[in-house]
C-alpha atoms as a PDB file:
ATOM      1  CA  UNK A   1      96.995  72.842 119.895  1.00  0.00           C
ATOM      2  CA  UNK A   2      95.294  74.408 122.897  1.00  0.00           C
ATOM      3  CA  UNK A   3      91.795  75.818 121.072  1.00  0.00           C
ATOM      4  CA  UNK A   4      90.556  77.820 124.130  1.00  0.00           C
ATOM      5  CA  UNK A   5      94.313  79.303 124.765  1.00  0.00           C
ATOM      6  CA  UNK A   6      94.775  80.512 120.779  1.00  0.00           C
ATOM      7  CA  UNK A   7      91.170  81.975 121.174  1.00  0.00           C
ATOM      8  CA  UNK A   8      92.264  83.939 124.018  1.00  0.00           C
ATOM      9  CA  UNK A   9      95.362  85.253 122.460  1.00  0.00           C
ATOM     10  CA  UNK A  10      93.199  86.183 119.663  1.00  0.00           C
ATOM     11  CA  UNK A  11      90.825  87.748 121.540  1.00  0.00           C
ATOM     12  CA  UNK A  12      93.182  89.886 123.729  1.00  0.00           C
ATOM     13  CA  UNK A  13      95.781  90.492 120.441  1.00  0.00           C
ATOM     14  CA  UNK A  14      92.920  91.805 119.125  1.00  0.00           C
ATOM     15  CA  UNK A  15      91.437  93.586 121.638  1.00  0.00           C
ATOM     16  CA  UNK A  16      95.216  95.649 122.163  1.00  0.00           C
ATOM     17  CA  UNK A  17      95.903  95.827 118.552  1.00  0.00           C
ATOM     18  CA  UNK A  18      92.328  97.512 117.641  1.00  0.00           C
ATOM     19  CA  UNK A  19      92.726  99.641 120.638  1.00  0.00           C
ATOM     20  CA  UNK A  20      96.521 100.915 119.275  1.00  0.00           C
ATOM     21  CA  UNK A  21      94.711 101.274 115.242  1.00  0.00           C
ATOM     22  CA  UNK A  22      92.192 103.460 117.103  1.00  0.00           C
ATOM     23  CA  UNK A  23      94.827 105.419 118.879  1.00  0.00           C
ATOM     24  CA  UNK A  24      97.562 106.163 116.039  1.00  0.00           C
ATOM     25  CA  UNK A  25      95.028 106.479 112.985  1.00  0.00           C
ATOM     26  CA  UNK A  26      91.795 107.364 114.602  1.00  0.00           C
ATOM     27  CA  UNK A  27      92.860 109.969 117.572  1.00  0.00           C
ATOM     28  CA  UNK A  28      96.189 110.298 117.154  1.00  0.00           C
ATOM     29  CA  UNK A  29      96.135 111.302 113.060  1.00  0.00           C
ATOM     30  CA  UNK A  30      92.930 112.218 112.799  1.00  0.00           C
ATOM     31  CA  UNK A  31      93.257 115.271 115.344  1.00  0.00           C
ATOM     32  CA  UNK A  32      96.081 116.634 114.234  1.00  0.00           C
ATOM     33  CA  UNK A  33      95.806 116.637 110.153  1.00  0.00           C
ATOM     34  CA  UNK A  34      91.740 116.835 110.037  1.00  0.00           C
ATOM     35  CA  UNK A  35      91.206 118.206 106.172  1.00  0.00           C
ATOM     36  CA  UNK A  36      88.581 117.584 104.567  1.00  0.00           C
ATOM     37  CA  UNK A  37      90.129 116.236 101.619  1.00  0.00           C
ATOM     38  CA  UNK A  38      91.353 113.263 103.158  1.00  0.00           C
ATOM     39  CA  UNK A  39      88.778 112.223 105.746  1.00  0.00           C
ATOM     40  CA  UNK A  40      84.898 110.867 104.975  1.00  0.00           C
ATOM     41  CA  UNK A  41      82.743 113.336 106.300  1.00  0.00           C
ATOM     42  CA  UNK A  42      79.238 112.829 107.775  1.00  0.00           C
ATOM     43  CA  UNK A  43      78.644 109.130 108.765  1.00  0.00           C
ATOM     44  CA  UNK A  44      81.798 106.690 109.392  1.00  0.00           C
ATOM     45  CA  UNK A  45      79.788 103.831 111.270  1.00  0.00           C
ATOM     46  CA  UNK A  46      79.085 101.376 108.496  1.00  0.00           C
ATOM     47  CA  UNK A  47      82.876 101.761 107.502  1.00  0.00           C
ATOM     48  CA  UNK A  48      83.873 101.416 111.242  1.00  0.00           C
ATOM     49  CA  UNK A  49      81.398  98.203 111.732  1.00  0.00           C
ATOM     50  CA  UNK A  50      83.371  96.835 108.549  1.00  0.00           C
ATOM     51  CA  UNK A  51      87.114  97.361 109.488  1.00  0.00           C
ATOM     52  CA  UNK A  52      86.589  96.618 113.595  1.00  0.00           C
ATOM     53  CA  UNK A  53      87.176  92.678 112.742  1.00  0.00           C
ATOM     54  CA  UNK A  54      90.241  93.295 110.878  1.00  0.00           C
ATOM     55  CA  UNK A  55      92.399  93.443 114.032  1.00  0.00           C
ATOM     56  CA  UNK A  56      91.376  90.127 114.822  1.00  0.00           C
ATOM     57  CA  UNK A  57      91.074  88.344 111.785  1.00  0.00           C
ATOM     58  CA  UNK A  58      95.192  89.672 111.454  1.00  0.00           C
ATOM     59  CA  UNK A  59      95.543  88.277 114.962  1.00  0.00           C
ATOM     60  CA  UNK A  60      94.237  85.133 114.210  1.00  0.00           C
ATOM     61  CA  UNK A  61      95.848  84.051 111.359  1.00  0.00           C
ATOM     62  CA  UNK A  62      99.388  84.867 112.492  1.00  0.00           C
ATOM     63  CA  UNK A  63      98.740  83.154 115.659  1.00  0.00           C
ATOM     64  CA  UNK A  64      98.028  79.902 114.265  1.00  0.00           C
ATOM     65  CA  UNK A  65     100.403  80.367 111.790  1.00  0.00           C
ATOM     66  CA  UNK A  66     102.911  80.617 114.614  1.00  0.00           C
ATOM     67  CA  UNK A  67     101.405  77.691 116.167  1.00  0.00           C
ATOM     68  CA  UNK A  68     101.123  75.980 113.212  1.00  0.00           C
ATOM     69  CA  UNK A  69     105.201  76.360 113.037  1.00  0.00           C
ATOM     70  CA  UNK A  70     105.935  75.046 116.937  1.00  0.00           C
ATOM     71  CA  UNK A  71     106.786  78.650 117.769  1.00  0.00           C
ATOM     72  CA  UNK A  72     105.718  78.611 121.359  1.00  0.00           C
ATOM     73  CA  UNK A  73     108.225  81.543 122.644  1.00  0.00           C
ATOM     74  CA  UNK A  74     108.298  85.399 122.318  1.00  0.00           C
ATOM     75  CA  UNK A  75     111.637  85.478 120.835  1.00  0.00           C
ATOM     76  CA  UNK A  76     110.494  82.396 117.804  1.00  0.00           C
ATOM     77  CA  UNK A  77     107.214  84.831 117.333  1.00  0.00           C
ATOM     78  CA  UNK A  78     109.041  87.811 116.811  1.00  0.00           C
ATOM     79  CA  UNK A  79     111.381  86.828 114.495  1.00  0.00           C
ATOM     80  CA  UNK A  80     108.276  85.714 112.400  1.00  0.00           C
ATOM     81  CA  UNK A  81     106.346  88.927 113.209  1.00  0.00           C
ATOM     82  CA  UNK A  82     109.564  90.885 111.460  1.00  0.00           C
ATOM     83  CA  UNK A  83     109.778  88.575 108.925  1.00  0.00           C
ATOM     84  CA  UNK A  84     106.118  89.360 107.469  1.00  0.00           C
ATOM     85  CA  UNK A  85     107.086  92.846 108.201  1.00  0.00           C
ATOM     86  CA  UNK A  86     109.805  93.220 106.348  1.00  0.00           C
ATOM     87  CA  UNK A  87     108.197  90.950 103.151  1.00  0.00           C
ATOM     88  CA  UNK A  88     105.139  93.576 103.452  1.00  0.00           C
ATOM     89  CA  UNK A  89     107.432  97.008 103.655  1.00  0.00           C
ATOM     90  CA  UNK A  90     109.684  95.182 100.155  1.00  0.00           C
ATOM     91  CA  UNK A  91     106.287  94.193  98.298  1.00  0.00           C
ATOM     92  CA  UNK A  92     104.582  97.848  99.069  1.00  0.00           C
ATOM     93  CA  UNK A  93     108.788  99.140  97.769  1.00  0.00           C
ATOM     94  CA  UNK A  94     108.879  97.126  94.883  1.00  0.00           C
ATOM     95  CA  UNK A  95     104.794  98.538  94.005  1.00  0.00           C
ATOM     96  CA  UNK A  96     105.638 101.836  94.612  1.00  0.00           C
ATOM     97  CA  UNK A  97     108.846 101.879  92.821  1.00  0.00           C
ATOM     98  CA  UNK A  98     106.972 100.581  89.601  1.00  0.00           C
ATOM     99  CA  UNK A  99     104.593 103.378  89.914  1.00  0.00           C
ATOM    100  CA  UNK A 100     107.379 105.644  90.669  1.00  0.00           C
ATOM    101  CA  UNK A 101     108.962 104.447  87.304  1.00  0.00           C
ATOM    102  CA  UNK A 102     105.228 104.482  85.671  1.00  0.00           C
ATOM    103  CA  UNK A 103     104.864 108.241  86.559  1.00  0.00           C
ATOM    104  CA  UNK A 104     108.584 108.896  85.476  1.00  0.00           C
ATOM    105  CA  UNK A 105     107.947 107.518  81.620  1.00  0.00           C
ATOM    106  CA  UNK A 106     103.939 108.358  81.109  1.00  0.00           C
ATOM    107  CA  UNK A 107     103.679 111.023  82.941  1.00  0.00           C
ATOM    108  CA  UNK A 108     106.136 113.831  81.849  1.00  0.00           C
END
């Protein structure tokens, strides 16, 4: 395994990635459904300092997980990148269906 290529892809992954998280939850979101209710208010730095190396740490292990498997082309990476994808969207179903059922019985 090429060290100084996978820390480039990391890098630049996360670079792009923590540039889109800033665009769809931070501008994009946040400007158009600012109540108070859901959003911190005064000081967000020390939770921004905390989540900024999230994009890269998520980078990082799927690309040497995907090196780790021999998958050296675009088409072998995406088919891993829906695969964790789709496991994520059924395990956050199947939670949110038991709390759906949860609310259904204990709730009424």
């Amino acid at each position: 395994m090429n060290w100084a290529r996978l820390v480039g892809v990391i890098v630049g992954a996360g670079v792009v990635s923590s540039l889109t998280d800033w665009f769809f939850a931070g501008d994009w979101i946040h400007r158009r459904y600012t109540y108070p209710e859901i959003w911190r208010q005064g000081e967000e730095g020390r939770a921004i300092a905390l989540t900024s190396p999230l994009p890269f740490v998520t980078c990082g292990v799927f690309a040497f997980v995907a090196a780790g498997l021999g998958l050296h082309s675009v088409s072998g990476a995406l088919k891993l990148a829906r695969f964790f994808v789709a496991s994520y969207a059924i395990g956050w179903l199947i939670k949110l269906t038991i709390v759906a059922v949860a609310v259904g019985w204990f709730l009424r």
